[in-house]
N, C-alpha and C. Protein backbone atom coordinates (compact mmCIF):
# COMPACT_ATOMS: atom_id res chain seq x y z
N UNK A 1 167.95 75.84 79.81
CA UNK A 1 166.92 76.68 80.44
C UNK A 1 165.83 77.02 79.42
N UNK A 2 166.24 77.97 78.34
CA UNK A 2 165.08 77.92 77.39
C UNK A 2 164.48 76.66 76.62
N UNK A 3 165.41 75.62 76.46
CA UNK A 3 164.43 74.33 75.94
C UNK A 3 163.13 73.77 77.11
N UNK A 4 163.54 74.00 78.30
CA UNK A 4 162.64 73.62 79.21
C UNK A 4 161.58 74.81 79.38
N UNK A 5 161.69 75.90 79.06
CA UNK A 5 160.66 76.78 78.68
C UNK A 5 160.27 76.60 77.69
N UNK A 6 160.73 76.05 76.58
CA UNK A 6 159.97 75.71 75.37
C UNK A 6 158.88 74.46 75.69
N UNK A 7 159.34 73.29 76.30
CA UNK A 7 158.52 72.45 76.64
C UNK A 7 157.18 73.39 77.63
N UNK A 8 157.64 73.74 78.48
CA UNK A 8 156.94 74.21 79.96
C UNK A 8 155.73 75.18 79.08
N UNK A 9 156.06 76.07 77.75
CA UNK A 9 155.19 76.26 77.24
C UNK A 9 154.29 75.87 76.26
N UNK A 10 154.84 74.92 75.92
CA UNK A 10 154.18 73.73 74.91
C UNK A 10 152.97 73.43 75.97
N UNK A 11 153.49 72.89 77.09
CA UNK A 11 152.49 72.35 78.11
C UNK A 11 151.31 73.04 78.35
N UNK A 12 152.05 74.53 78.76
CA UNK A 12 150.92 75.41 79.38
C UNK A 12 149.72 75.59 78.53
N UNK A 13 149.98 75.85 77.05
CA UNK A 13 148.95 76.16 75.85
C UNK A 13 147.88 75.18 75.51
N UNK A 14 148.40 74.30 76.13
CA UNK A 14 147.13 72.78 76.20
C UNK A 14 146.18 73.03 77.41
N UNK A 15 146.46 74.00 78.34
CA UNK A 15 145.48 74.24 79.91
C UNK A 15 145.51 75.50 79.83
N UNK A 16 145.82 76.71 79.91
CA UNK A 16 145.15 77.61 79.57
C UNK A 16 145.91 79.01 78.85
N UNK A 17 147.06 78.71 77.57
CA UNK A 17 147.17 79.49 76.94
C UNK A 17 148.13 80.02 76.87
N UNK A 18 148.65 81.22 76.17
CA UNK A 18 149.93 81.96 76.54
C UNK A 18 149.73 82.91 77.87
N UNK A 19 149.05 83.61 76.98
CA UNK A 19 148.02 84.79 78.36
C UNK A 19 148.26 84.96 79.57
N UNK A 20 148.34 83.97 80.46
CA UNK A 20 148.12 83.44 81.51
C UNK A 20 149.14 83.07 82.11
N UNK A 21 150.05 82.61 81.21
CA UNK A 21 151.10 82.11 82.03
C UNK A 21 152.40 83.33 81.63
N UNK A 22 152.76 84.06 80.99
CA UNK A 22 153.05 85.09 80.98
C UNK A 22 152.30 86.38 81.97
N UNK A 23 151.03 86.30 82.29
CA UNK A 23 150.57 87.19 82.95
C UNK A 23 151.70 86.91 84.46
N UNK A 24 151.27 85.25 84.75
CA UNK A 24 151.86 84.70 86.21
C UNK A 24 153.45 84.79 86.14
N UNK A 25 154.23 85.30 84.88
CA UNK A 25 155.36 85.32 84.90
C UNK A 25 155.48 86.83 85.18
N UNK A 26 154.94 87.85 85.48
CA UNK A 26 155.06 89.19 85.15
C UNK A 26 154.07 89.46 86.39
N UNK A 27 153.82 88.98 86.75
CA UNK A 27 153.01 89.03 88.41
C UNK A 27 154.34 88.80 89.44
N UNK A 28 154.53 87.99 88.89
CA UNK A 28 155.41 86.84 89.92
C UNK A 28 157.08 87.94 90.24
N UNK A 29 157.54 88.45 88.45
CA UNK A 29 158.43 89.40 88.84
C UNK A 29 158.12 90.51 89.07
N UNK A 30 156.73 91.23 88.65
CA UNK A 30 156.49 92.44 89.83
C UNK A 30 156.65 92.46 91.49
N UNK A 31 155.97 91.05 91.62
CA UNK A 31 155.78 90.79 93.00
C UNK A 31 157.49 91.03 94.09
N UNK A 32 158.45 90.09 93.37
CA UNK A 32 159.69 90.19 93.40
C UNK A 32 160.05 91.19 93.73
N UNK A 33 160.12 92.26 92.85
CA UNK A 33 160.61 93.63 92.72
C UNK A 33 159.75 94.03 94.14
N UNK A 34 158.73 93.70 94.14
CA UNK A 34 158.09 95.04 95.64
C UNK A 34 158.35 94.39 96.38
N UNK A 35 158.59 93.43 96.78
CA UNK A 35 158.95 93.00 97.88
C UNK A 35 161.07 93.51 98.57
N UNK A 36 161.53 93.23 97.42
CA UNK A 36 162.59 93.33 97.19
C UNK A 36 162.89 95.00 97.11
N UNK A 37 161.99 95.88 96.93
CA UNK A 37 162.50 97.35 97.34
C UNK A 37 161.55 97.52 98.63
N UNK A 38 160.66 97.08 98.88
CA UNK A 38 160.28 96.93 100.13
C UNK A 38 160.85 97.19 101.40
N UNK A 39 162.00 95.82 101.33
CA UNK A 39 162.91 95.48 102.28
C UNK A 39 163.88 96.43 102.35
N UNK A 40 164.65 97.21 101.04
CA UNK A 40 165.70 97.65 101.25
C UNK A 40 164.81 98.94 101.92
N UNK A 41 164.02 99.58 101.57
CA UNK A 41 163.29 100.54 102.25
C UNK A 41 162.80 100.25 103.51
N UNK A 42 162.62 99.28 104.22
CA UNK A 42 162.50 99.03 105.21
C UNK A 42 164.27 99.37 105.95
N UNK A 43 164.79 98.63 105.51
CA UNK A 43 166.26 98.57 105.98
C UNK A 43 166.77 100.33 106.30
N UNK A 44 166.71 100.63 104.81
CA UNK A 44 166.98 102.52 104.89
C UNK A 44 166.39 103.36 106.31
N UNK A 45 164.93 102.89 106.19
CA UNK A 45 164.21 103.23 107.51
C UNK A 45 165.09 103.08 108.71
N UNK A 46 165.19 101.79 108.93
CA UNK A 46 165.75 101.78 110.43
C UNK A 46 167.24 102.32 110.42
N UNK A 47 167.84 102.14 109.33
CA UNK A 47 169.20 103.07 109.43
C UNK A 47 168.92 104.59 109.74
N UNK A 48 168.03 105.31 109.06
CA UNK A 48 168.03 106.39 109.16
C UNK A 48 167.35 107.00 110.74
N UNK A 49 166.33 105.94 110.93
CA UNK A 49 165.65 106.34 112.16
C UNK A 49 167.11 105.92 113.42
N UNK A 50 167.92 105.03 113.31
CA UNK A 50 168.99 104.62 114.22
C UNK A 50 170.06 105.84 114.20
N UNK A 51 170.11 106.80 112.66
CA UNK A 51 170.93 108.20 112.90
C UNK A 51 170.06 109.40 113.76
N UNK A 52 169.23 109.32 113.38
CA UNK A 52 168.06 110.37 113.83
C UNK A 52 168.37 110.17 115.71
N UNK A 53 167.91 109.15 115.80
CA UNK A 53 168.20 108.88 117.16
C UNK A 53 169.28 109.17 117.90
N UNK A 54 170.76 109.25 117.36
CA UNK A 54 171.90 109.33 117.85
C UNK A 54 171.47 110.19 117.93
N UNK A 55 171.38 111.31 117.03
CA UNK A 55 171.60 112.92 116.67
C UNK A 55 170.69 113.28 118.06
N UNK A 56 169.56 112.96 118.21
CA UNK A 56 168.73 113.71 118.71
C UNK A 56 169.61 113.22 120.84
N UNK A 57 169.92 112.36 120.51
CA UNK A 57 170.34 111.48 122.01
C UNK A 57 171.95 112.54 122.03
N UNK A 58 172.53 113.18 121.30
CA UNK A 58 173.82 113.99 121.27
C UNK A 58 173.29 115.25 121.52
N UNK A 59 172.12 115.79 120.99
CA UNK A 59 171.61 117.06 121.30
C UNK A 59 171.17 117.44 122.65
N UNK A 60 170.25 116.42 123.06
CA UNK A 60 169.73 116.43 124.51
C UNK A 60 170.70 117.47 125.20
N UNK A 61 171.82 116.89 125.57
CA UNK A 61 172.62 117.87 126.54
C UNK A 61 173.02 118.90 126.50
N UNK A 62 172.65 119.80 125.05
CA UNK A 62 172.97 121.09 124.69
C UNK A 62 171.49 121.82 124.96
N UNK A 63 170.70 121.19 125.12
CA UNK A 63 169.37 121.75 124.80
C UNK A 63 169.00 122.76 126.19
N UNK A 64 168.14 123.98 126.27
CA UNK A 64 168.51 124.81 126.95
C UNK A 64 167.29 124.10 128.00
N UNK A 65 166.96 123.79 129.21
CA UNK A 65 166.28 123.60 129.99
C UNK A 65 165.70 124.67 130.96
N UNK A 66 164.02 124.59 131.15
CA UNK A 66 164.19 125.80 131.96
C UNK A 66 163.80 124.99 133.44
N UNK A 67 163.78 126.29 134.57
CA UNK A 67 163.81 126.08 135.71
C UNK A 67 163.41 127.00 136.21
N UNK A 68 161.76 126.83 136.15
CA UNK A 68 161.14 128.59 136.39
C UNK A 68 161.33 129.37 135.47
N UNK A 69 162.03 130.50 136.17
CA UNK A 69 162.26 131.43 134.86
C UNK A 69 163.66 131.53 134.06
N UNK A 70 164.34 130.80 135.33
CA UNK A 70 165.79 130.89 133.99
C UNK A 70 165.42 129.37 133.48
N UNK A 71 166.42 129.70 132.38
CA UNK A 71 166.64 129.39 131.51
C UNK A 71 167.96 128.68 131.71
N UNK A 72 168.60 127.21 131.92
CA UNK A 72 169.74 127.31 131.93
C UNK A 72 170.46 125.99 131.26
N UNK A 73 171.59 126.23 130.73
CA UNK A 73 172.06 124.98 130.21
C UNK A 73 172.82 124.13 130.89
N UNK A 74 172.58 122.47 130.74
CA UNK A 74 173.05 121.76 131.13
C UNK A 74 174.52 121.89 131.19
N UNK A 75 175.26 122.00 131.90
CA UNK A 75 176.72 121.79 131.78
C UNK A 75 177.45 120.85 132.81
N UNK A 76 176.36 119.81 133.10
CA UNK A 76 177.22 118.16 133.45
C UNK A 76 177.62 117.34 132.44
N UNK A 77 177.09 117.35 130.83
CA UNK A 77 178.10 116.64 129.97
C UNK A 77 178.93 117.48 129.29
């Protein structure tokens, strides 16, 4: 692996340098990384929004409803 980075940078320094291709190596694993916490944050999202949802879909039937002026709670579930 590193002899072929030794070549691969032998190469690069003949077209445009160290600079550059270290920049695109450090782009390339930033890029990685955001994408890659991205997703798991995406993922967290819908887990958490899929608890939120239960919770709130379990509450419904406790929740006090009115009807005019009373006030009364569901007690069919």
């Amino acid at each position: 692996m590193n002899h072929a980075l030794n070549h691969f940078e032998e190469y690069s320094d003949g077209l445009f340098g160290d600079s550059v291709l270290f920049g695109v190596i450090r782009i390339g694993g930033f890029m990685n990384d955001a994408i890659a916490k991205a997703k798991f944050i995406h993922h967290r999202v819908d887990e958490l929004s899929a608890i939120v949802a239960m919770q709130v879909t379990n509450l419904l039937p406790r929740l006090p409803f009115q009807h005019g002026n009373h006030i009364t709670y569901s007690s069919s579930h």
